[in-house]
PDB file of N, CA and C in Angstrom:
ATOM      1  N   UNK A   1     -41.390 -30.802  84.670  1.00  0.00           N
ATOM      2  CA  UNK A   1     -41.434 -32.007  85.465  1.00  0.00           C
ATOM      3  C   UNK A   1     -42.843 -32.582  85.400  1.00  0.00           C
ATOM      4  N   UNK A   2     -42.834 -33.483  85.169  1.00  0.00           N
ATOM      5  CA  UNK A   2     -44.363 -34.785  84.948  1.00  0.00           C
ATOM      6  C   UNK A   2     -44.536 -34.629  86.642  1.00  0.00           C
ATOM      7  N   UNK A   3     -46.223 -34.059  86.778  1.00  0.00           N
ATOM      8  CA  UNK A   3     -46.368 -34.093  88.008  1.00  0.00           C
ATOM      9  C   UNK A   3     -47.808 -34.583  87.996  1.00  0.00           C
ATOM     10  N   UNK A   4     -48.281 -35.641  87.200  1.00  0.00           N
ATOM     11  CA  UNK A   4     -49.507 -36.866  86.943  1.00  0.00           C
ATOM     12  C   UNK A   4     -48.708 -38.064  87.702  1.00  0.00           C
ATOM     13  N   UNK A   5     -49.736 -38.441  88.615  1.00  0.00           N
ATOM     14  CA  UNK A   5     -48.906 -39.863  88.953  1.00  0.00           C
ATOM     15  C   UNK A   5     -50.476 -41.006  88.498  1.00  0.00           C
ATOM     16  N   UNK A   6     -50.191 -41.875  88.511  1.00  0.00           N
ATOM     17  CA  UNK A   6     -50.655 -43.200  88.174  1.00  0.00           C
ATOM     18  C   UNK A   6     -50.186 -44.133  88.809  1.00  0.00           C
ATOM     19  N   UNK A   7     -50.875 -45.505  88.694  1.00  0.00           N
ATOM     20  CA  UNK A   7     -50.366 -46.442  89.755  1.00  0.00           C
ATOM     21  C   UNK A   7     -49.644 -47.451  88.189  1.00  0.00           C
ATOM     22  N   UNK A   8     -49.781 -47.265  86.525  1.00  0.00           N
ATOM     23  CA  UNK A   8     -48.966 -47.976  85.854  1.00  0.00           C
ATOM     24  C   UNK A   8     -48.003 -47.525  85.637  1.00  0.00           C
ATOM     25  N   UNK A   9     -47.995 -46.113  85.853  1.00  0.00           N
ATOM     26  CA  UNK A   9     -46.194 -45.166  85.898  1.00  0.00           C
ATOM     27  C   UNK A   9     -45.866 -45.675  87.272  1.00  0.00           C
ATOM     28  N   UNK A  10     -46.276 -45.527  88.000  1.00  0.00           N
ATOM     29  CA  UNK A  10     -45.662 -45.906  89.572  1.00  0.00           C
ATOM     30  C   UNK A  10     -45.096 -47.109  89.441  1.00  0.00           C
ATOM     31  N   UNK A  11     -45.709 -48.145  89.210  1.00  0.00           N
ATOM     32  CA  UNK A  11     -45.284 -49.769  88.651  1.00  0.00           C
ATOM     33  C   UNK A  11     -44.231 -49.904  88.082  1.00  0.00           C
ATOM     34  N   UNK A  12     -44.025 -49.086  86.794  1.00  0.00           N
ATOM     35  CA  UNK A  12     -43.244 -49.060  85.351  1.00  0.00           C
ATOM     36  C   UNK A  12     -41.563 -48.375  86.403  1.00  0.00           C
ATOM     37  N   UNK A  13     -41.858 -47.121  87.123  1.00  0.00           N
ATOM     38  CA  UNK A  13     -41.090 -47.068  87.670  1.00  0.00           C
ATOM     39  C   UNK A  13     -40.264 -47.246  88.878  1.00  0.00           C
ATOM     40  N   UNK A  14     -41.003 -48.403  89.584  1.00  0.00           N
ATOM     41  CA  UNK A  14     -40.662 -49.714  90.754  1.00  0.00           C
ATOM     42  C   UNK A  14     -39.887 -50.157  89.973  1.00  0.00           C
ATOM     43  N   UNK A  15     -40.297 -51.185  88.647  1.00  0.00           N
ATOM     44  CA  UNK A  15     -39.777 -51.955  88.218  1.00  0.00           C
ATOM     45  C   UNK A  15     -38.477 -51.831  87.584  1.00  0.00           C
ATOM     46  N   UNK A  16     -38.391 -50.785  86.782  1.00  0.00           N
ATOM     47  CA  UNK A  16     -37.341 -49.957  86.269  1.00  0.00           C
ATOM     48  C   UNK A  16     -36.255 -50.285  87.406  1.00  0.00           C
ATOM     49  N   UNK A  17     -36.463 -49.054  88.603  1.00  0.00           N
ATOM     50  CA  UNK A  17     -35.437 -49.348  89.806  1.00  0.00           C
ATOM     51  C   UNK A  17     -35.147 -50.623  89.763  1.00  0.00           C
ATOM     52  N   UNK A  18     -36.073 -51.601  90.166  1.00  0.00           N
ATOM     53  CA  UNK A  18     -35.757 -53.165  90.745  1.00  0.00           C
ATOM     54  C   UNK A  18     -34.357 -53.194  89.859  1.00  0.00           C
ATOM     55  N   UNK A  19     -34.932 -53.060  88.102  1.00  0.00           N
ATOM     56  CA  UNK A  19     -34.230 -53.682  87.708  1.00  0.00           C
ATOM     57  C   UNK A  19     -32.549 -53.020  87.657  1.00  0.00           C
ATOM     58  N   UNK A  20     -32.614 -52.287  87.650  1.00  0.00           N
ATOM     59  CA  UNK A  20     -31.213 -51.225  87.893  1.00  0.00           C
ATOM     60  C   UNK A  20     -30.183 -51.895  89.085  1.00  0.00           C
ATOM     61  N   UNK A  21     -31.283 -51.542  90.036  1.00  0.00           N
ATOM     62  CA  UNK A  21     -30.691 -52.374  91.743  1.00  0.00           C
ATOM     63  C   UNK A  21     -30.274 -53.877  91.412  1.00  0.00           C
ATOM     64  N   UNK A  22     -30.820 -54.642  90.840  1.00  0.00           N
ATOM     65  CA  UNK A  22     -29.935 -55.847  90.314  1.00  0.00           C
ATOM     66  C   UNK A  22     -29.191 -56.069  89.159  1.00  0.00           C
ATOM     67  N   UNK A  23     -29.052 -55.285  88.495  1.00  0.00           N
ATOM     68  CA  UNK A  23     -27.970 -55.198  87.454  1.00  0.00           C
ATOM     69  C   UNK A  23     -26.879 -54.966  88.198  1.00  0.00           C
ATOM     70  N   UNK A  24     -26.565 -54.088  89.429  1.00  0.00           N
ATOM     71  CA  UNK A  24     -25.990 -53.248  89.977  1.00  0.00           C
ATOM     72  C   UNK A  24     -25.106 -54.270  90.847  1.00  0.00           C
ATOM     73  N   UNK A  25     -25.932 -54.862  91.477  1.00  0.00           N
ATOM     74  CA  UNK A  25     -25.768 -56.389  92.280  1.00  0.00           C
ATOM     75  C   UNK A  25     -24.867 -57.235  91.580  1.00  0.00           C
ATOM     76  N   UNK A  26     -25.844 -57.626  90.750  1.00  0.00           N
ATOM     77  CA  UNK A  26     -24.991 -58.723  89.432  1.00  0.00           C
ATOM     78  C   UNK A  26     -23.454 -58.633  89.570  1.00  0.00           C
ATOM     79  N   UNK A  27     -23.319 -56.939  89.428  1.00  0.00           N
ATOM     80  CA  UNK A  27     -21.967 -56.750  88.551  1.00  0.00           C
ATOM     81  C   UNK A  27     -21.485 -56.247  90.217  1.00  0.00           C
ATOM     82  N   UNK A  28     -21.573 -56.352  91.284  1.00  0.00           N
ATOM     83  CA  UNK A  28     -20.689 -56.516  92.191  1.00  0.00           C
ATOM     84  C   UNK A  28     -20.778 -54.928  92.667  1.00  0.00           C
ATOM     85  N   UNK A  29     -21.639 -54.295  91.916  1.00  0.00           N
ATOM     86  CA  UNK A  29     -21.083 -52.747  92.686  1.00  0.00           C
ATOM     87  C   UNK A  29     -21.926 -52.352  93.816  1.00  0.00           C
ATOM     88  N   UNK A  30     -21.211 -51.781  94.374  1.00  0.00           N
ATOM     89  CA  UNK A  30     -21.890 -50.513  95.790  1.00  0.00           C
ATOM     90  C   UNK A  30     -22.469 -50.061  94.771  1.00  0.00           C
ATOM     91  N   UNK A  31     -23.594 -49.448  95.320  1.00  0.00           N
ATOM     92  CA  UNK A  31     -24.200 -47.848  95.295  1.00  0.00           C
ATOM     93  C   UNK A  31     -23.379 -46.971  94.912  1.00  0.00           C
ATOM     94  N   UNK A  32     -22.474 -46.531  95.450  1.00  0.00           N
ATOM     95  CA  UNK A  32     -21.409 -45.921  95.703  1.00  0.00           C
ATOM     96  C   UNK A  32     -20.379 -45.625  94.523  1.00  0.00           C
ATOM     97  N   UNK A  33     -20.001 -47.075  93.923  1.00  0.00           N
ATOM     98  CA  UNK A  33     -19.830 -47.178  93.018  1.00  0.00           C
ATOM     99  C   UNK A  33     -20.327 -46.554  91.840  1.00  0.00           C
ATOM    100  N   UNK A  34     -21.385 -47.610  91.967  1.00  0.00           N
ATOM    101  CA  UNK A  34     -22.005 -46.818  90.366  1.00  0.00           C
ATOM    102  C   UNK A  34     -22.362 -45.156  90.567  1.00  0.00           C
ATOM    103  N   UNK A  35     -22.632 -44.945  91.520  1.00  0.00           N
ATOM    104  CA  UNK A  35     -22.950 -43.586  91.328  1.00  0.00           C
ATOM    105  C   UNK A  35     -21.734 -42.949  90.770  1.00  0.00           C
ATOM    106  N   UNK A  36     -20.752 -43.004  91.330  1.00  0.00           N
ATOM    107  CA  UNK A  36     -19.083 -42.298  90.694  1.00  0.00           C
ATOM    108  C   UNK A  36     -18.827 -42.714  88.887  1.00  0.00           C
ATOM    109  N   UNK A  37     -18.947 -43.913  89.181  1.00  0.00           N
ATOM    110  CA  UNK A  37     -18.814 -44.640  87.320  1.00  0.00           C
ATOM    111  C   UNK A  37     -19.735 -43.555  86.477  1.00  0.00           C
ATOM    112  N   UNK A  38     -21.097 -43.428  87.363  1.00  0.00           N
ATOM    113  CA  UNK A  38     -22.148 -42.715  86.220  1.00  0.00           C
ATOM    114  C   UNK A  38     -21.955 -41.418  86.636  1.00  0.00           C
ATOM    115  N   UNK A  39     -21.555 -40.845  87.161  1.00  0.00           N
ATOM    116  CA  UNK A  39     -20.930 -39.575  87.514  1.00  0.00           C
ATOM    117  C   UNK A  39     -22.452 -38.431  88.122  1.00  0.00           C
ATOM    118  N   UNK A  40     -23.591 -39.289  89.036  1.00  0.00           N
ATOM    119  CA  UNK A  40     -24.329 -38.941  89.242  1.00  0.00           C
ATOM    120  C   UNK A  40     -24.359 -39.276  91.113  1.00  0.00           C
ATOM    121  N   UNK A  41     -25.011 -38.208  91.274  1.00  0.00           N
ATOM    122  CA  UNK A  41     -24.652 -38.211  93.600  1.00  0.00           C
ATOM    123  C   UNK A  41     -25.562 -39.519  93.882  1.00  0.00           C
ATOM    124  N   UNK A  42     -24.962 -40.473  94.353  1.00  0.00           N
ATOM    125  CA  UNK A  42     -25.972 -41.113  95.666  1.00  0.00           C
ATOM    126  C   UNK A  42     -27.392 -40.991  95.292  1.00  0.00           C
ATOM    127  N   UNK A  43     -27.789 -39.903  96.090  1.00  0.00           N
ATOM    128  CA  UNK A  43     -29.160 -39.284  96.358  1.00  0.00           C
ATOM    129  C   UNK A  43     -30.052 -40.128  94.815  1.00  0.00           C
ATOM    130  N   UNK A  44     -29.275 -39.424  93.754  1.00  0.00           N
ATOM    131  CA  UNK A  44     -30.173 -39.665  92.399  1.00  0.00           C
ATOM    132  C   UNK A  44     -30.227 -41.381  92.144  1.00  0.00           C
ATOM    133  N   UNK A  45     -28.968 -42.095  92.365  1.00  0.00           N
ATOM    134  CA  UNK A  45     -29.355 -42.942  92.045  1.00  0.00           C
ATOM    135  C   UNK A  45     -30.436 -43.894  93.193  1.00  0.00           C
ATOM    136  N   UNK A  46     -30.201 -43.552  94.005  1.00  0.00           N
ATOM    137  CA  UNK A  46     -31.182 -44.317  95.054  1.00  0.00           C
ATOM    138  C   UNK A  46     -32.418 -44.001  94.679  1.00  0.00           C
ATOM    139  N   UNK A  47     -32.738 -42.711  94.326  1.00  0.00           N
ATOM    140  CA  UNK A  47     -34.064 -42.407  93.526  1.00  0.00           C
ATOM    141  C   UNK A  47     -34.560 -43.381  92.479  1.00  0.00           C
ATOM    142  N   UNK A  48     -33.518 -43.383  92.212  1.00  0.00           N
ATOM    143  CA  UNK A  48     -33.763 -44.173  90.290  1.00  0.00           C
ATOM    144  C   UNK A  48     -33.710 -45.757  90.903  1.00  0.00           C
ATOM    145  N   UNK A  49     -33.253 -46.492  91.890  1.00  0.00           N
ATOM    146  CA  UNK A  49     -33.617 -47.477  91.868  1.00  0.00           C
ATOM    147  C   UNK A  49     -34.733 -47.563  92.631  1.00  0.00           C
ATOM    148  N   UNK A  50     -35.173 -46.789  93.463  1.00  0.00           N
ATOM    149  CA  UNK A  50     -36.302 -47.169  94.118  1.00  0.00           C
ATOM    150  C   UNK A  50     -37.673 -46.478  93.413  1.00  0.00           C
ATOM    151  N   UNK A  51     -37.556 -46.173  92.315  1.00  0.00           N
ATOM    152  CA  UNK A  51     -38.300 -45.575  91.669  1.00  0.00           C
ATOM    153  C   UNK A  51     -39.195 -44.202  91.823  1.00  0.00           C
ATOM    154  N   UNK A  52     -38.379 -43.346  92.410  1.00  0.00           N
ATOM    155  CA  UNK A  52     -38.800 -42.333  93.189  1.00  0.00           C
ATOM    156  C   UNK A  52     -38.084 -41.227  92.793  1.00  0.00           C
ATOM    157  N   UNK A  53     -38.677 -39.984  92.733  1.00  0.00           N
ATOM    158  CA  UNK A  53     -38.257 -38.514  92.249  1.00  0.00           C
ATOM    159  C   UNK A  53     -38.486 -38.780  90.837  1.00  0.00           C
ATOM    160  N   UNK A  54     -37.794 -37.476  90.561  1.00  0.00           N
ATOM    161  CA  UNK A  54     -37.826 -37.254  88.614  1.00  0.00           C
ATOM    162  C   UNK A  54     -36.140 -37.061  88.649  1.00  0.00           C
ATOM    163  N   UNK A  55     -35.673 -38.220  88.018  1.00  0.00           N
ATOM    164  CA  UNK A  55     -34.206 -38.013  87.399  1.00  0.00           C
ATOM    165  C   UNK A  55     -34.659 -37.848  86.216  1.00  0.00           C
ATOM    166  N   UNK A  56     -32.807 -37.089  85.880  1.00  0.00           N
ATOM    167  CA  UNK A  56     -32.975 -36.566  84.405  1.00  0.00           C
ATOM    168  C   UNK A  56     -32.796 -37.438  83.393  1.00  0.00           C
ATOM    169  N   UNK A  57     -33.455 -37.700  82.291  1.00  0.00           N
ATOM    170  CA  UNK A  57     -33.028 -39.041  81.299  1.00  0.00           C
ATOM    171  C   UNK A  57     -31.527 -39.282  81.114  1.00  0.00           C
ATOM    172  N   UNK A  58     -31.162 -37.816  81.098  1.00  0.00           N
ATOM    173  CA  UNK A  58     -29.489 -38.155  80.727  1.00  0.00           C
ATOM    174  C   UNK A  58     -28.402 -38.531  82.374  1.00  0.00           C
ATOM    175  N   UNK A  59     -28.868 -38.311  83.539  1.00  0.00           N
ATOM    176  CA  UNK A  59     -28.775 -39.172  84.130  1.00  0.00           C
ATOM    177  C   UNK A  59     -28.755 -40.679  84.317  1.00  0.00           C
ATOM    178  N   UNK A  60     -30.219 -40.825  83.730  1.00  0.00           N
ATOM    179  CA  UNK A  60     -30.869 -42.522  83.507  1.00  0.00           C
ATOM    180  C   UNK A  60     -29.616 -43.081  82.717  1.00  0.00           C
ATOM    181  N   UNK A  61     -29.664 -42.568  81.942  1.00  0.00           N
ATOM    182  CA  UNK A  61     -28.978 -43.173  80.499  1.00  0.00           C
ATOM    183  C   UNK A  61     -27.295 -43.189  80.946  1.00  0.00           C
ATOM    184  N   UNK A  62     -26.694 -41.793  81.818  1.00  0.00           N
ATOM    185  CA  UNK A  62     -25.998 -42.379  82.466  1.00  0.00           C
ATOM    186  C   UNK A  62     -25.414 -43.443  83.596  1.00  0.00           C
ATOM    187  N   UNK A  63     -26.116 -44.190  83.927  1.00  0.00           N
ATOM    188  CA  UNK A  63     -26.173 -45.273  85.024  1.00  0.00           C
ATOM    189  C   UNK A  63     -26.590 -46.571  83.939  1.00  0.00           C
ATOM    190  N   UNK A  64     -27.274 -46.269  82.812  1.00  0.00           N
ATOM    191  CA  UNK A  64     -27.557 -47.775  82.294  1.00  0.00           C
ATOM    192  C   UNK A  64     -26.405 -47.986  81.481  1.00  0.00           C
ATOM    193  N   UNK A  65     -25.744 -46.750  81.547  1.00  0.00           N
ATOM    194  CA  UNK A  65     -24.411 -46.658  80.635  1.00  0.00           C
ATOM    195  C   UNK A  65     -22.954 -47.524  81.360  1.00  0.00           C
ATOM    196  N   UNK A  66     -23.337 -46.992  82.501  1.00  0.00           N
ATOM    197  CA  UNK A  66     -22.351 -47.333  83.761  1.00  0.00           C
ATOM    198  C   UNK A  66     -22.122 -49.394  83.813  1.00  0.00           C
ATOM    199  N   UNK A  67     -23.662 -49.291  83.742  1.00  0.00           N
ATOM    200  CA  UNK A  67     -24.461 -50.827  83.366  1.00  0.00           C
ATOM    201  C   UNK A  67     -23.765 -51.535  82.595  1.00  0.00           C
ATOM    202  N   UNK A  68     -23.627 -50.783  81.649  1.00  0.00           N
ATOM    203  CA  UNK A  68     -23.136 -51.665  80.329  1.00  0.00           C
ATOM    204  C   UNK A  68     -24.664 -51.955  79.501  1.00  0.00           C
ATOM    205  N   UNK A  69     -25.736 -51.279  80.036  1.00  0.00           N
ATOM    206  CA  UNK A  69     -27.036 -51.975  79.470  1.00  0.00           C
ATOM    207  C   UNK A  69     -27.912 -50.732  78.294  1.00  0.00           C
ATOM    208  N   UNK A  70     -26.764 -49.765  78.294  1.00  0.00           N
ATOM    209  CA  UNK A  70     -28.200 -48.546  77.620  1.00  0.00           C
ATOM    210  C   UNK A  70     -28.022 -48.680  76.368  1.00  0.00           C
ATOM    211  N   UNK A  71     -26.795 -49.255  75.761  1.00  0.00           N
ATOM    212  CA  UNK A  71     -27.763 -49.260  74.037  1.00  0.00           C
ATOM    213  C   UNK A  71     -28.751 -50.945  74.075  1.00  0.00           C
ATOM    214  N   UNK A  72     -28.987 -51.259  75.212  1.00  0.00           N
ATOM    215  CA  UNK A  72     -30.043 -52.209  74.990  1.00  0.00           C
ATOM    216  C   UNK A  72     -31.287 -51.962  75.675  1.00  0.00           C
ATOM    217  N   UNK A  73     -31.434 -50.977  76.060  1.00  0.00           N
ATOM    218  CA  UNK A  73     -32.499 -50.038  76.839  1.00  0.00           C
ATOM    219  C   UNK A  73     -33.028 -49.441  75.544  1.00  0.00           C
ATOM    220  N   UNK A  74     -32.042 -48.508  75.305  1.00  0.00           N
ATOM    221  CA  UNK A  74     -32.097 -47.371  73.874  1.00  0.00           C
ATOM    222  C   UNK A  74     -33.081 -48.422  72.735  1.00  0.00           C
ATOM    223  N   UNK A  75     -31.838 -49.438  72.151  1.00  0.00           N
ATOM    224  CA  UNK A  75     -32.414 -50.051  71.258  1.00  0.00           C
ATOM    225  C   UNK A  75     -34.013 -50.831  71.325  1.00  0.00           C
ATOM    226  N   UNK A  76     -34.517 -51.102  72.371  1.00  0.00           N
ATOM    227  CA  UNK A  76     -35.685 -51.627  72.986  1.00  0.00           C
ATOM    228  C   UNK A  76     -36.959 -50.891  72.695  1.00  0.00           C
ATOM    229  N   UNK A  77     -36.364 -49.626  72.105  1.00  0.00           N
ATOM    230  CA  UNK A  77     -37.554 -48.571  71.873  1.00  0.00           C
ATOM    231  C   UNK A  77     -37.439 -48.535  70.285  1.00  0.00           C
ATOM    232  N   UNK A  78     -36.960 -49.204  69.665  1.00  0.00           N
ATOM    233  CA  UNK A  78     -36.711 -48.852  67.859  1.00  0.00           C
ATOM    234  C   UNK A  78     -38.306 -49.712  67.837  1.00  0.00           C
ATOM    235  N   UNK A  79     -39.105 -48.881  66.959  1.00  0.00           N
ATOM    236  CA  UNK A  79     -40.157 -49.415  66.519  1.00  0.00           C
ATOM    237  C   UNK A  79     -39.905 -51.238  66.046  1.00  0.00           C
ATOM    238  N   UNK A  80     -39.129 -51.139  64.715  1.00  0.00           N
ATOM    239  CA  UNK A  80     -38.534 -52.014  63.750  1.00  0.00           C
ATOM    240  C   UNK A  80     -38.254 -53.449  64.630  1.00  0.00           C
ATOM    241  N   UNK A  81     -38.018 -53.257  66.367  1.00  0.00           N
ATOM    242  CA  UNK A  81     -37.947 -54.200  67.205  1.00  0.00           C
ATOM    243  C   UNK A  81     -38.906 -54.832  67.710  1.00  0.00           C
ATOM    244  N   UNK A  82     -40.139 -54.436  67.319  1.00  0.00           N
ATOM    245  CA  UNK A  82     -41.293 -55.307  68.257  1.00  0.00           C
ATOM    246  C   UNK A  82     -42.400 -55.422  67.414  1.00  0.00           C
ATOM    247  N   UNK A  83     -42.865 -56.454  67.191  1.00  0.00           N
ATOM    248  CA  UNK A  83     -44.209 -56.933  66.254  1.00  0.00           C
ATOM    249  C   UNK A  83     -45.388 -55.648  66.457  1.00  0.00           C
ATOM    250  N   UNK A  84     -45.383 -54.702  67.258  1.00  0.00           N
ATOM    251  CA  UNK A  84     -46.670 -54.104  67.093  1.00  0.00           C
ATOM    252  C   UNK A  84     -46.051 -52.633  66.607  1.00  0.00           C
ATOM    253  N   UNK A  85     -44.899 -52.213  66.715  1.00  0.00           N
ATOM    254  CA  UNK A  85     -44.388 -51.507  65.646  1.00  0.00           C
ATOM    255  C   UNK A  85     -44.050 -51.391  64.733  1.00  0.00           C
ATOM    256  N   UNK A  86     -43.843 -52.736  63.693  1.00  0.00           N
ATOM    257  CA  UNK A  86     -43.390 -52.852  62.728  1.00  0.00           C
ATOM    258  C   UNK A  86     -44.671 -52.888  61.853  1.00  0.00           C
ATOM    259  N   UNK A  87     -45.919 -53.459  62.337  1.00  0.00           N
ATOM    260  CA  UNK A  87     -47.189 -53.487  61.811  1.00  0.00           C
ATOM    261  C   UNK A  87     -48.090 -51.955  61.888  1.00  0.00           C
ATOM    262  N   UNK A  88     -47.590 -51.438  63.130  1.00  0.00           N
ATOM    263  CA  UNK A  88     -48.104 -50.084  62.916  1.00  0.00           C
ATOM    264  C   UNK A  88     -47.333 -49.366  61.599  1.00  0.00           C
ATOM    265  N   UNK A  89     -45.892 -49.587  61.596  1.00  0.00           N
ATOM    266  CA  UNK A  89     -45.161 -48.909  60.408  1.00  0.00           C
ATOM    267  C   UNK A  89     -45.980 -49.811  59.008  1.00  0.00           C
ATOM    268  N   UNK A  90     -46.055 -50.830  58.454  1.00  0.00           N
ATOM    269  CA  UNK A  90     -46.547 -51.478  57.333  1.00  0.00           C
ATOM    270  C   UNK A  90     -48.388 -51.005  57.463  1.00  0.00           C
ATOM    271  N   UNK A  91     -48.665 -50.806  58.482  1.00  0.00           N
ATOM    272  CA  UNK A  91     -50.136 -50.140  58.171  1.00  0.00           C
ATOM    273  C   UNK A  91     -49.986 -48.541  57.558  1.00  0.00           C
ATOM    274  N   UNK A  92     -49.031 -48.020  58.174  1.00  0.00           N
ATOM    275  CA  UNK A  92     -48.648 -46.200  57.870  1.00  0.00           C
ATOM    276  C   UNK A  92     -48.291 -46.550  56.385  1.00  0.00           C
ATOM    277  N   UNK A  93     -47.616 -46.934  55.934  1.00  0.00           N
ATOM    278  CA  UNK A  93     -46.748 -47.768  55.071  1.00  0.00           C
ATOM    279  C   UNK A  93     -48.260 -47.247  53.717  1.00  0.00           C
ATOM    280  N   UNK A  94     -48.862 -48.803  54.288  1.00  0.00           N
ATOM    281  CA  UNK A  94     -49.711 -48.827  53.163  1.00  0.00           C
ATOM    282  C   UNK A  94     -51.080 -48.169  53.212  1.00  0.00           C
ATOM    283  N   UNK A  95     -51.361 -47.257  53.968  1.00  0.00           N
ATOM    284  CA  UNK A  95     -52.095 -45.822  54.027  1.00  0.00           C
ATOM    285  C   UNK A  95     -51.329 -44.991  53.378  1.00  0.00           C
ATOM    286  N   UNK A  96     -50.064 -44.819  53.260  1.00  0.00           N
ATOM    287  CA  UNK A  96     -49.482 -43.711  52.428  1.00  0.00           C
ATOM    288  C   UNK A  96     -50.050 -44.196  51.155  1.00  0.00           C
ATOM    289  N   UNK A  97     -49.507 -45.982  50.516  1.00  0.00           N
ATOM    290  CA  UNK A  97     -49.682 -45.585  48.963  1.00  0.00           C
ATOM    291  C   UNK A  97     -50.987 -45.518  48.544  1.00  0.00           C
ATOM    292  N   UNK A  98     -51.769 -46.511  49.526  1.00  0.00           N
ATOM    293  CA  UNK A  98     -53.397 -46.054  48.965  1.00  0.00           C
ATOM    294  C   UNK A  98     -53.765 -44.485  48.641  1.00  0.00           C
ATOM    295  N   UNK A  99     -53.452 -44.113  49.463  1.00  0.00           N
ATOM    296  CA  UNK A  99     -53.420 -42.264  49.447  1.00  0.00           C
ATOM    297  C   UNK A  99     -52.980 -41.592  47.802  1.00  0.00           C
ATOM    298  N   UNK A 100     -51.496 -42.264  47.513  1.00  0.00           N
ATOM    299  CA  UNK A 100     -50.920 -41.901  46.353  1.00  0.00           C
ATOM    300  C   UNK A 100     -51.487 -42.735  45.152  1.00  0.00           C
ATOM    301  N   UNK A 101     -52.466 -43.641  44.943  1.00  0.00           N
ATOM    302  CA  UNK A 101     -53.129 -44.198  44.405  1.00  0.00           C
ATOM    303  C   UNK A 101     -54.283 -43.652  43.419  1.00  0.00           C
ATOM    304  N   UNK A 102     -54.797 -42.461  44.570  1.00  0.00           N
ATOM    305  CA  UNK A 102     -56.138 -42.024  44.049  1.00  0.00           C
ATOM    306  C   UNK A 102     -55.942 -41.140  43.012  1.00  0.00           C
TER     307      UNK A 102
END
């Protein structure tokens, strides 16, 4: 269990919740609800939206699942998706062939 706190993890995981708690909204459900859909107690998800405790990822992933939102969570992390990963990969890229060059 990650037991470093910070005030940009603390943030990262406010926001996270927020955003869970209104997805949740959006789509009309209790609490209650989603907790049964994601097959996780109450307790955890109130955690996870208020950004509090350590849930388990496969928890997380069950509730963004519940969402309808986790292969767009998931996918959000592919390097290949965001200008400063794709340039970190084409810098790795072309450090390899310089390397194979010499």
């Amino acid at each position: 269990m990650v037991t470093r706190q910070s005030p940009a993890r603390d943030r990262l995981l406010g926001e996270l919740g927020a955003n869970i708690e209104r997805w949740r909204k959006l789509q009309g459900l209790s609490a209650v609800q989603l907790a049964e859909r994601a097959h996780v107690t109450r307790d955890t998800l109130r955690a996870l939206e208020q950004g509090t405790g350590a849930p388990r990822i496969d928890s997380v992933l069950a509730v963004l699942a519940a969402l309808g939102i986790a292969n767009t969570v998931v996918q959000s992390t592919d390097p290949w998706r965001s200008n400063a990963g794709r340039a970190l990969m084409d810098e790795e890229v072309g450090v390899r062939h310089a390397a194979r060059g010499r």
